[in-house]
Structure formats: structure tokens, C-alpha cells
C-alpha atoms as a PDB file:
ATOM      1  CA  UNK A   1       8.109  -5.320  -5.504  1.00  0.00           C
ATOM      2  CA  UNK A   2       4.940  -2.832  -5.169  1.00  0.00           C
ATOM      3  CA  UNK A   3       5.090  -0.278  -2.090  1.00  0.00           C
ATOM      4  CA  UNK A   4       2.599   0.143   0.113  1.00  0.00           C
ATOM      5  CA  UNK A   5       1.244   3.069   1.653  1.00  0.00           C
ATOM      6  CA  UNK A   6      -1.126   3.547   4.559  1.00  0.00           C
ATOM      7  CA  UNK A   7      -4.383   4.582   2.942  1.00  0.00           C
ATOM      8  CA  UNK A   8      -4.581   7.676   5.011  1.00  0.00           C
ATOM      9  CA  UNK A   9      -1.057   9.030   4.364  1.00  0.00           C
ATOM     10  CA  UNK A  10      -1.473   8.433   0.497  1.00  0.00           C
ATOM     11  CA  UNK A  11      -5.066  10.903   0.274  1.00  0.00           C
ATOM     12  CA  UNK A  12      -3.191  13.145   2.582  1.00  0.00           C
ATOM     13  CA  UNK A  13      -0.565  13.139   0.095  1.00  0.00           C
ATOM     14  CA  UNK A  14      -2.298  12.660  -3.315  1.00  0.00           C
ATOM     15  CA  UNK A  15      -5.934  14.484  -1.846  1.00  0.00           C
ATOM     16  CA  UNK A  16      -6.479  14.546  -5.977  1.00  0.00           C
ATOM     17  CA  UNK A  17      -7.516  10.999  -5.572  1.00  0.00           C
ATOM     18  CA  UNK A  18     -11.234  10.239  -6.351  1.00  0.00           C
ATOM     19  CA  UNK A  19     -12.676   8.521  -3.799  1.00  0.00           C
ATOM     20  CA  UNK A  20     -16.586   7.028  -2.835  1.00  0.00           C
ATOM     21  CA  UNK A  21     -18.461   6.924   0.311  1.00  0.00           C
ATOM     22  CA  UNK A  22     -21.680   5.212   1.206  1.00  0.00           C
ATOM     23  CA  UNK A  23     -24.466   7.466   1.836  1.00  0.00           C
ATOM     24  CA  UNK A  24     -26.731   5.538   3.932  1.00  0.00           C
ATOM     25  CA  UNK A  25     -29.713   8.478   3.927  1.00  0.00           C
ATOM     26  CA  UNK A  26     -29.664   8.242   0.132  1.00  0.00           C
ATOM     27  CA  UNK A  27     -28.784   4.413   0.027  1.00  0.00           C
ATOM     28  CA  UNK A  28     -25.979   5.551  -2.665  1.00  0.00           C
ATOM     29  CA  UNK A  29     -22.568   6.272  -3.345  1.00  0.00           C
ATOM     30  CA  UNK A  30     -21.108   9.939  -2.997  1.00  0.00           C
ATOM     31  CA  UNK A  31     -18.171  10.600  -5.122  1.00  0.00           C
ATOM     32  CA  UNK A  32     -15.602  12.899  -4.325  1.00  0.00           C
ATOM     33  CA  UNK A  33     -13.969  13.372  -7.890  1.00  0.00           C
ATOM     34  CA  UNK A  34     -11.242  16.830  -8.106  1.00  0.00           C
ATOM     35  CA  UNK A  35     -12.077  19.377 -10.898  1.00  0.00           C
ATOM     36  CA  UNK A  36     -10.186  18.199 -14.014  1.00  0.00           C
ATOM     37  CA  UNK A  37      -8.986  19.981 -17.053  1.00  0.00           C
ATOM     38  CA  UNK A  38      -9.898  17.089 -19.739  1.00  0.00           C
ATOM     39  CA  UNK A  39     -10.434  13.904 -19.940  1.00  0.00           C
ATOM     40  CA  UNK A  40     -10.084  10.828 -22.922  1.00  0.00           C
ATOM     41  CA  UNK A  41     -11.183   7.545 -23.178  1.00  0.00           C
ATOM     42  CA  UNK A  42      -8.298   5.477 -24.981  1.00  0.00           C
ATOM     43  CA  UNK A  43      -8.379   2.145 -26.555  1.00  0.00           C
ATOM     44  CA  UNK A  44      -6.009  -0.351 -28.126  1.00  0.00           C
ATOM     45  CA  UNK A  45      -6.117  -1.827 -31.641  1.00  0.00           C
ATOM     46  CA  UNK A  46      -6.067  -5.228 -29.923  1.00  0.00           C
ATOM     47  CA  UNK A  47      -7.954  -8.663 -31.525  1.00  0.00           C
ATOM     48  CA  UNK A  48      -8.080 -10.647 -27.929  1.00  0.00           C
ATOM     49  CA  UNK A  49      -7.881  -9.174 -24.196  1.00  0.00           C
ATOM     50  CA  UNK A  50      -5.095 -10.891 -23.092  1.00  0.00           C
ATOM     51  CA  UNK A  51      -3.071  -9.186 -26.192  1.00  0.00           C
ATOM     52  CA  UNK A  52      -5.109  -5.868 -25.543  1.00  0.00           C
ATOM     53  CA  UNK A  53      -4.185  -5.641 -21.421  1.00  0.00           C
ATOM     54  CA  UNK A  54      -0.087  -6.752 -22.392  1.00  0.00           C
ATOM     55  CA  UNK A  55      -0.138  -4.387 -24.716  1.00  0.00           C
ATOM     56  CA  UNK A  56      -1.919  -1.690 -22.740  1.00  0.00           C
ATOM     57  CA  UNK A  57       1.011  -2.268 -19.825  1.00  0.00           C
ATOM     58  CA  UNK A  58       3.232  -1.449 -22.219  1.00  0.00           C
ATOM     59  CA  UNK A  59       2.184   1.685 -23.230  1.00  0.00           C
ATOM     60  CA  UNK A  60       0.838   2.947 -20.037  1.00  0.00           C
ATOM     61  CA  UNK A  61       4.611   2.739 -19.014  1.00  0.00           C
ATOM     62  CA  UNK A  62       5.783   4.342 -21.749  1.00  0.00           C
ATOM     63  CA  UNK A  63       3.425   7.046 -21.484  1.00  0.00           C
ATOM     64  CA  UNK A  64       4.311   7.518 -17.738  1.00  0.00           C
ATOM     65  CA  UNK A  65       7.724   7.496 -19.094  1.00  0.00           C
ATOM     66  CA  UNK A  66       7.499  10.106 -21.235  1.00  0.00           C
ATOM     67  CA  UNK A  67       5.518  12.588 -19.070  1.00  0.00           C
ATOM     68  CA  UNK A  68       8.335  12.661 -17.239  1.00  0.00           C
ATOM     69  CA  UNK A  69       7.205  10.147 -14.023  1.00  0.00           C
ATOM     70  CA  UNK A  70       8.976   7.456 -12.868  1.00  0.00           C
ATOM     71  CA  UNK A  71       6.225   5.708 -10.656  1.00  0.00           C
ATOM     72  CA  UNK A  72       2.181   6.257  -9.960  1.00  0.00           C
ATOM     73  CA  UNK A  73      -0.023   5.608  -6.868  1.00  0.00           C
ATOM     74  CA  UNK A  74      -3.001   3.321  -7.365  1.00  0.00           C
ATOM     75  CA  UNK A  75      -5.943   3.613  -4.671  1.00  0.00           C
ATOM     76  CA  UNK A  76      -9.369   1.843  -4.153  1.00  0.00           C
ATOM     77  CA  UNK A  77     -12.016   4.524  -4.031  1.00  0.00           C
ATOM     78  CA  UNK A  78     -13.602   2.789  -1.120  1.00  0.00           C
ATOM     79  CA  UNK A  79     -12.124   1.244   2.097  1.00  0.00           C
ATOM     80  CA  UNK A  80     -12.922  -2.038   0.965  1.00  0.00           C
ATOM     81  CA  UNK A  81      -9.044  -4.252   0.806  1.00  0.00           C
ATOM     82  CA  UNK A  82      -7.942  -5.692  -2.539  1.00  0.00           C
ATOM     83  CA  UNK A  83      -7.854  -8.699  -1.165  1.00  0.00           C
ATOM     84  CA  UNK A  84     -11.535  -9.012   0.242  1.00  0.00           C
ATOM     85  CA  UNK A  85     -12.692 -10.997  -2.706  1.00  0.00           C
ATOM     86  CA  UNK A  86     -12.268 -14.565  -3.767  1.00  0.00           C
ATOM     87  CA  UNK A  87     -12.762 -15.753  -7.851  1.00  0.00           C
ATOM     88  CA  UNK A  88     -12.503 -18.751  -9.335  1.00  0.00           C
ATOM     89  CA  UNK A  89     -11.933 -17.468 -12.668  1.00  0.00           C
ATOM     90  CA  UNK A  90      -8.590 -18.561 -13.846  1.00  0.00           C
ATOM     91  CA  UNK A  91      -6.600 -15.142 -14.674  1.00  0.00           C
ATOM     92  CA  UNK A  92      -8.404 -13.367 -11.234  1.00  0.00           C
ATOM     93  CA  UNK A  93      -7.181 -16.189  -9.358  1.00  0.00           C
ATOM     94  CA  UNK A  94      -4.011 -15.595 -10.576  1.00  0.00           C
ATOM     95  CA  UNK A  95      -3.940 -11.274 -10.273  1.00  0.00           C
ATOM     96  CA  UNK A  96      -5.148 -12.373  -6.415  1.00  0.00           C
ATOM     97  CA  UNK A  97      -1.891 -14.412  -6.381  1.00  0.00           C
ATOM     98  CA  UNK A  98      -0.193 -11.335  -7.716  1.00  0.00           C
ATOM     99  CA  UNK A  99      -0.857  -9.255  -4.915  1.00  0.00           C
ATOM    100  CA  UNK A 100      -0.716 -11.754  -2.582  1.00  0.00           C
ATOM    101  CA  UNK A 101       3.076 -12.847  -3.746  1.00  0.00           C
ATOM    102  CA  UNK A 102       3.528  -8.841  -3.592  1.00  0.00           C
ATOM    103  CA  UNK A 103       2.746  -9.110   0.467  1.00  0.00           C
ATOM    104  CA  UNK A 104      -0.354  -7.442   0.288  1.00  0.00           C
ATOM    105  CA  UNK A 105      -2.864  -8.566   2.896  1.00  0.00           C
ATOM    106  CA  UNK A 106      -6.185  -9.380   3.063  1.00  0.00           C
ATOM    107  CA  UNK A 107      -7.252  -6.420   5.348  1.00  0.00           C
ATOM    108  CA  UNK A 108      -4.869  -3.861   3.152  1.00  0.00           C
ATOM    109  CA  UNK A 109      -6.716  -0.939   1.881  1.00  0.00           C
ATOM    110  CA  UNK A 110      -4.302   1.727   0.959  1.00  0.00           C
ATOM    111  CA  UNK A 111      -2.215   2.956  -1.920  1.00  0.00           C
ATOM    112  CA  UNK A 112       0.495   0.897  -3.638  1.00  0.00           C
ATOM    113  CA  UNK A 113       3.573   2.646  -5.674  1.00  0.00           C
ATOM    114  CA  UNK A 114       3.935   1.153  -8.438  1.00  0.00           C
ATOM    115  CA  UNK A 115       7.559   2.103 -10.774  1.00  0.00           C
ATOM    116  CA  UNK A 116       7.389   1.810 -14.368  1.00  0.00           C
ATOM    117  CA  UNK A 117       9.167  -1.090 -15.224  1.00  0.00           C
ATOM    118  CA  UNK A 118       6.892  -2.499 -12.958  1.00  0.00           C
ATOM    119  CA  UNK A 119       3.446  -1.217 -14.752  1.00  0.00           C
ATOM    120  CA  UNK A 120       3.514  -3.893 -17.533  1.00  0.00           C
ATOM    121  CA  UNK A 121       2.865  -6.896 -14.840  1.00  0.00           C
ATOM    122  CA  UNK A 122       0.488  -4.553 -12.617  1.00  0.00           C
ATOM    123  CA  UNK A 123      -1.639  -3.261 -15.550  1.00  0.00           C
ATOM    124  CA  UNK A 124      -2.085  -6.847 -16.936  1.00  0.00           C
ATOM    125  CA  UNK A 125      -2.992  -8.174 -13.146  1.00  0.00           C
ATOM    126  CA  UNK A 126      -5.422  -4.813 -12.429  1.00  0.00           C
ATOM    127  CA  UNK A 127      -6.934  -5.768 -15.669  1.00  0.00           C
ATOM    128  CA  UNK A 128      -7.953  -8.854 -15.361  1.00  0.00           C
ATOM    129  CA  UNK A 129      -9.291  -7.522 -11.580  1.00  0.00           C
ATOM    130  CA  UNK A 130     -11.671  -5.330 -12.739  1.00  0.00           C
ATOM    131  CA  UNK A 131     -12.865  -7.024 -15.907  1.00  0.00           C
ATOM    132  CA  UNK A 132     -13.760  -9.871 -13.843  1.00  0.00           C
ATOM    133  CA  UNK A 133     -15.194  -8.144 -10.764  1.00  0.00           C
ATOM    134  CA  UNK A 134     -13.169  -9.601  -8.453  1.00  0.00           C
ATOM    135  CA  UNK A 135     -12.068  -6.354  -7.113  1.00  0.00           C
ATOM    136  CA  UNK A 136     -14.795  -4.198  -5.646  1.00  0.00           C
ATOM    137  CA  UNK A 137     -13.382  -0.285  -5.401  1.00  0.00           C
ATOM    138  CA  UNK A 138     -12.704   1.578  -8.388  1.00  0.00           C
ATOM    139  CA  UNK A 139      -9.079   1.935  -8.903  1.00  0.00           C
ATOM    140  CA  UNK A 140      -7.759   5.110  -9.483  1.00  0.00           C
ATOM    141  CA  UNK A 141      -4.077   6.196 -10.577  1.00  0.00           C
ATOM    142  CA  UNK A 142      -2.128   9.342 -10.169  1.00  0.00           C
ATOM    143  CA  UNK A 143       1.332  10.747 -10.642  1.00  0.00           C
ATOM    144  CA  UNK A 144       3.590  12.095  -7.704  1.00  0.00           C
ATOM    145  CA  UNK A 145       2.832  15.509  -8.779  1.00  0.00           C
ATOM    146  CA  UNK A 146      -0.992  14.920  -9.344  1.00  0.00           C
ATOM    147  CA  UNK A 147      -1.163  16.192 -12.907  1.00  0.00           C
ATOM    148  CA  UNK A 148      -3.265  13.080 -14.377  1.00  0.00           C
ATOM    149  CA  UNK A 149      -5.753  10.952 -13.042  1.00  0.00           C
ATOM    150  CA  UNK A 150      -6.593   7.753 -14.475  1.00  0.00           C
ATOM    151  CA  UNK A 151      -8.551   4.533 -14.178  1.00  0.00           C
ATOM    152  CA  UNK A 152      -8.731   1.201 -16.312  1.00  0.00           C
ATOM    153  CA  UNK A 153     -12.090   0.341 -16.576  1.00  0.00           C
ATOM    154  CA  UNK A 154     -13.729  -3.403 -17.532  1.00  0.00           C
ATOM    155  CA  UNK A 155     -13.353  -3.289 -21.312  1.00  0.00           C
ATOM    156  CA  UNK A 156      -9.619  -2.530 -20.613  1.00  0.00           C
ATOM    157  CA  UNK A 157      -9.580   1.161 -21.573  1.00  0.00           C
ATOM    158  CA  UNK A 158      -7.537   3.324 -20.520  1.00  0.00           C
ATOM    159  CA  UNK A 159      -9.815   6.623 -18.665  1.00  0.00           C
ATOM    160  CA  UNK A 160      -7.376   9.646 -18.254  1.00  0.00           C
ATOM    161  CA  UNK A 161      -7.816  13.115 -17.138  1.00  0.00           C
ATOM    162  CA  UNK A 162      -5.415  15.419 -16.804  1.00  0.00           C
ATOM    163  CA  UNK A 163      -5.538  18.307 -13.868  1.00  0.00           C
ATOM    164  CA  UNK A 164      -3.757  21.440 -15.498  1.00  0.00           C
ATOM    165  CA  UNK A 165      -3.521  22.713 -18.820  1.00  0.00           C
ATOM    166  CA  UNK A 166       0.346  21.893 -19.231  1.00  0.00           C
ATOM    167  CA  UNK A 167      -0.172  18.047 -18.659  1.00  0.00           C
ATOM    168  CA  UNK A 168      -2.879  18.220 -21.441  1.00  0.00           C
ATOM    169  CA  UNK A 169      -1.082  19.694 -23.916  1.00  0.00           C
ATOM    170  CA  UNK A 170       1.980  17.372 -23.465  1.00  0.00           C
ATOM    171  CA  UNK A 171      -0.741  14.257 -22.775  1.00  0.00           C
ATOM    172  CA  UNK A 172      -1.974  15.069 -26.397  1.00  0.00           C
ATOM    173  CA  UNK A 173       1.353  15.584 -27.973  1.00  0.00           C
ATOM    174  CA  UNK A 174       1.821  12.055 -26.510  1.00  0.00           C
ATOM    175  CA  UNK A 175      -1.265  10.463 -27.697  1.00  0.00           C
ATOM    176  CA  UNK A 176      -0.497  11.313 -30.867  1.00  0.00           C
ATOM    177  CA  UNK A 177       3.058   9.341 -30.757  1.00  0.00           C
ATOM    178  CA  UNK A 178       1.536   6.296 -29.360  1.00  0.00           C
ATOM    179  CA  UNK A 179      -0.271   3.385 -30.511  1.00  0.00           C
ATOM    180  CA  UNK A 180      -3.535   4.754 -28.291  1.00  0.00           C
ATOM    181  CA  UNK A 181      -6.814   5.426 -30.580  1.00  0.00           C
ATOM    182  CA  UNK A 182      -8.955   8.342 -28.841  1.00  0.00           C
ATOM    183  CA  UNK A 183     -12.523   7.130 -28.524  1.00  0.00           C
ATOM    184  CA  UNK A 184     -15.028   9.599 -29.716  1.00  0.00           C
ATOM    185  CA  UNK A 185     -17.606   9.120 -27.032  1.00  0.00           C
ATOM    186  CA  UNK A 186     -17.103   8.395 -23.493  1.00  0.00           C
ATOM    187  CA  UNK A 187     -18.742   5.309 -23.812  1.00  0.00           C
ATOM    188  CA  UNK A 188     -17.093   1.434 -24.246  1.00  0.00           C
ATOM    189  CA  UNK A 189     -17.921  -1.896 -25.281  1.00  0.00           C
ATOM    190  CA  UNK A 190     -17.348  -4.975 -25.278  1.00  0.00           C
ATOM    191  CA  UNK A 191     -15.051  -5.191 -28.386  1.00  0.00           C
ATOM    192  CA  UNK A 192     -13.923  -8.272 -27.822  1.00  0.00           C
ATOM    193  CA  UNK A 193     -17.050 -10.587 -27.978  1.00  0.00           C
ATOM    194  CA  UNK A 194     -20.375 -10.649 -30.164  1.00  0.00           C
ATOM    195  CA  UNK A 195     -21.981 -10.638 -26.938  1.00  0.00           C
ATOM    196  CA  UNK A 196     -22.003  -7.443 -24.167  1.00  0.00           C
ATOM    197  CA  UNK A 197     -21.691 -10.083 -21.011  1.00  0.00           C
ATOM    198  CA  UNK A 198     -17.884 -10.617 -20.092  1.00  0.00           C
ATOM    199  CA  UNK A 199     -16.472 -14.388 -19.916  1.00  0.00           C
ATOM    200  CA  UNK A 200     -15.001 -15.054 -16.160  1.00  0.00           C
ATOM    201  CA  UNK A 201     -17.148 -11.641 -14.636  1.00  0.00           C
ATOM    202  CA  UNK A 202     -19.086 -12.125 -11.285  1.00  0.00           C
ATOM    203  CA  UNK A 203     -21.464 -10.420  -9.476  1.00  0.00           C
ATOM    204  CA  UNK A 204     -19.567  -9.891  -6.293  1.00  0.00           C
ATOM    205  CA  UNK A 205     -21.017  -8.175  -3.504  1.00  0.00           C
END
């Protein structure tokens, strides 16, 4: 079962979370991102998404493992609940159901604690979220100890940044033992698909 935590409490206690604001004077988003020490963009050597996001549970939780963790926080970077959005695409439907099943409500807009033998079923369910839109903040991780940040963005990469130089050098070290492939620019595609437009995404505002 995920925890939840009131959204308040959890930036009070992890203030390394990114977070977004709406700047009505400049009709745009300020982002409130901490200084970082480095940052990758990793990928999977996956042939389908569904493969790619099972696969990418897997070693998220291994890496968490390994870094010596045994849980992260993930937090919306605006006050907007998980739940606000409805999605008739098959696997969003079912991620909604997730969190639903997980006794999240609709209005719920703070941090849930996720362990690691729990990551594999969140990662593939947060996945499938923000690939099809159906989730409107940016998601954010971070470890008890705040010593990497990380997001999964819509192509299903994993975007990590570590906060001190001892959680790089170990981060690397563990890089290196995985099955993660370090992306040379900070830049993704749409691997899976001829085409850049992603089956089941929505324009949801």
C-alpha cells in the first residue's frame, strides 16, 4: 500500500523537491528547482513501452536498492490532485484505478511513499500517467535523505540528478552495473514509433 503525506509536511520535509507556480503577471510557470550537482538522462534497451516501463520498475528499484534507500517520495510540482483527470485510454484508465485502489482521492495533492518492492507496480502505473497526459503536475522523486532527484518523463526515461558529490560518484559506479544506457544529450524521442505523436496521449487541460 502507498503512504500518503500531506503535501505541506512532505516540502517541509523534502524542501529539495522541485516544484511550479503560476505566475499570473507573466502568464507562465515559475519553477523552483534546488541547485544540483549533475544530472543524466537514462534510457532502456527496450523494443515496446510496455517492456521498456516493466523493465524500467525494475531497475529503478534496484538502483534505489543499492544506493542504500529503502523507499522515495513522489510529489506533483503543482497543487493540482492526481486524481483530477479522467482518460479513456486503456492503460491510464487503469494507473487511475491504481491509485484509486491505493485510497488516493480525487482532491489528494501531496506526497506518496513509495518502498521498493513496491516501485516496480508504481513506476509502470506513473508511466503510463505521464506518457499519456492524464496526469497534469510533473512528478518528481526523492530519497529520505534528499541526495537524488528524479523524474520519469513521457518517452519513459529515467531524468536523475544527484545533489552532492558523494551520491554522484556512487550513482555512476551504479550506472555502470546496470542495464541503464546514458543518453548523450538531454534530449528524448519517441523511440518507440516511426512517428513523434504518442498513441493513447491527450491534450488535457
Amino acid at each position: 500500500m502507498l503512504i500518503k503525506i500531506n503535501r505541506q509536511e512532505a516540502i517541509s520535509k523534502y524542501p529539495k523537491l522541485p516544484l511550479r507556480a503560476y505566475n499570473s503577471e507573466k502568464e507562465d510557470y515559475d519553477f523552483f528547482y534546488p541547485e544540483t550537482f549533475t544530472g543524466y538522462v537514462l534510457t532502456l534497451p527496450s523494443k515496446s513501452f510496455k517492456g521498456h516501463i516493466k523493465l524500467l520498475g525494475k531497475e529503478i528499484a534496484d538502483l534505489t536498492t543499492h544506493l542504500g534507500f529503502n523507499k522515495l517520495i513522489f510529489l506533483g510540482d503543482l497543487t493540482i490532485p492526481w486524481l483530477y483527470l479522467d482518460h479513456n485510454f486503456k492503460q491510464a484508465k487503469e494507473a487511475l484505478q491504481f491509485l484509486a485502489d491505493n485510497k488516493i482521492g480525487r482532491r489528494f495533492t501531496g506526497a506518496l511513499q513509495v518502498d521498493t518492492d513496491q516501485l516496480p507496480t508504481f513506476v509502470k502505473h506513473l508511466s503510463w500517467l505521464v506518457r499519456t497526459n492524464a496526469i497534469l503536475p510533473y512528478v518528481h522523486f526523492i530519497d529520505p535523505g534528499q541526495n537524488v532527484i528524479g523524474t520519469i518523463c513521457q518517452y519513459g526515461n529515467l531524468h536523475i540528478y544527484t545533489v552532492n558529490k558523494k551520491a554522484n560518484k556512487l550513482l555512476e559506479k551504479l550506472i555502470d552495473q546496470s542495464k541503464f544506457e546514458c543518453l548523450t544529450e538531454l534530449t528524448c524521442d519517441n523511440k518507440f514509433s516511426k512517428i513523434s505523436a504518442i498513441k493513447g496521449r491527450q491534450l488535457n487541460v
